[in-house]
Protein backbone atom coordinates (compact mmCIF):
# COMPACT_ATOMS: atom_id res chain seq x y z
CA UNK A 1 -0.35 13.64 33.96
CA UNK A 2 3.58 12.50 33.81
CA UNK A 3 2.38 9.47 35.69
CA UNK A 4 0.52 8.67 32.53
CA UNK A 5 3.01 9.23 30.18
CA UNK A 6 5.43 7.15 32.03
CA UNK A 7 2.91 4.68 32.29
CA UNK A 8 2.55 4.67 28.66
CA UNK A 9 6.33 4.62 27.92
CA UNK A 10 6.48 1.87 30.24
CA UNK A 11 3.88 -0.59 28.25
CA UNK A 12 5.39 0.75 24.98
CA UNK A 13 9.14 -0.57 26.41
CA UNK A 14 7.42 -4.08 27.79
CA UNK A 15 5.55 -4.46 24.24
CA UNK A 16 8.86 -3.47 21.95
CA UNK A 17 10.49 -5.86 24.23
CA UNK A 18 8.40 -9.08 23.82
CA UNK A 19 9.47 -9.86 19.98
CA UNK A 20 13.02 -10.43 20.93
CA UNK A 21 12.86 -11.88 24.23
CA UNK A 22 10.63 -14.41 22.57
CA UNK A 23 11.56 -15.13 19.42
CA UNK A 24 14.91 -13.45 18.58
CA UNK A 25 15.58 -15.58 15.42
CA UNK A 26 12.30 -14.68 14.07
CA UNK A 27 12.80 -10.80 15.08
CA UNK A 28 15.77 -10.54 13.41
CA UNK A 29 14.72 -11.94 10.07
CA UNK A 30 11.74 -9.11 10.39
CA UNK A 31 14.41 -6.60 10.82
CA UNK A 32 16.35 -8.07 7.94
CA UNK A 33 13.21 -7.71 6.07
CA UNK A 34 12.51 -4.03 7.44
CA UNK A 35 15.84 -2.93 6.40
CA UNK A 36 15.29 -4.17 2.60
CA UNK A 37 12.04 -1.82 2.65
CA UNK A 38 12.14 1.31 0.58
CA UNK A 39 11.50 4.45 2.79
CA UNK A 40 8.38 5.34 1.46
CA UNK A 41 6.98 1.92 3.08
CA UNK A 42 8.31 2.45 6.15
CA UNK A 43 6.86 6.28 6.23
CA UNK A 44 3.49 4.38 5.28
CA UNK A 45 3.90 1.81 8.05
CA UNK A 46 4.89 4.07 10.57
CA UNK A 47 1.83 6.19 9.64
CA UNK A 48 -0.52 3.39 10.04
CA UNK A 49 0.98 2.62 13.44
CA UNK A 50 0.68 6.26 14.64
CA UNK A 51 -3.01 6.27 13.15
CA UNK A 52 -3.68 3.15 14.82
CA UNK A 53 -2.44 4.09 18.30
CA UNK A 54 -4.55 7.35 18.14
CA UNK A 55 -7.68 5.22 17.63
CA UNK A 56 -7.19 3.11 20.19
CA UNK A 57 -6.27 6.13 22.25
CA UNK A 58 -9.31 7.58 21.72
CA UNK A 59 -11.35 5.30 21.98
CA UNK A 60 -10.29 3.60 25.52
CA UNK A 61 -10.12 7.78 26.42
């Protein structure tokens, strides 16, 4: 079972990681753009993201 979660930790690192190896200029202007967000939008972002994953989770599980 820790194989999977380092597995998954592992894909989540390569996949954070893309964005600014690619295109750092563009990255950082999202950033800028995150930062300017209120907190309640990043709560509600961060909810869809966490909903999302569990989907997919369950239904490639």
């Amino acid at each position: 079972m820790s194989d999977a979660w380092l597995l998954a930790l592992g894909l989540m690192l390569i996949f954070e990681g893309l964005m600014p190896m690619v295109a750092p200029l563009r990255w950082r202007r999202l950033f800028e753009q995150l930062m300017q967000m209120q907190d309640g939008q990043i709560r509600f972002f961060g909810l869809f993201m966490v909903l999302a994953g569990l989907i997919l989770v369950w239904w490639v599980g």
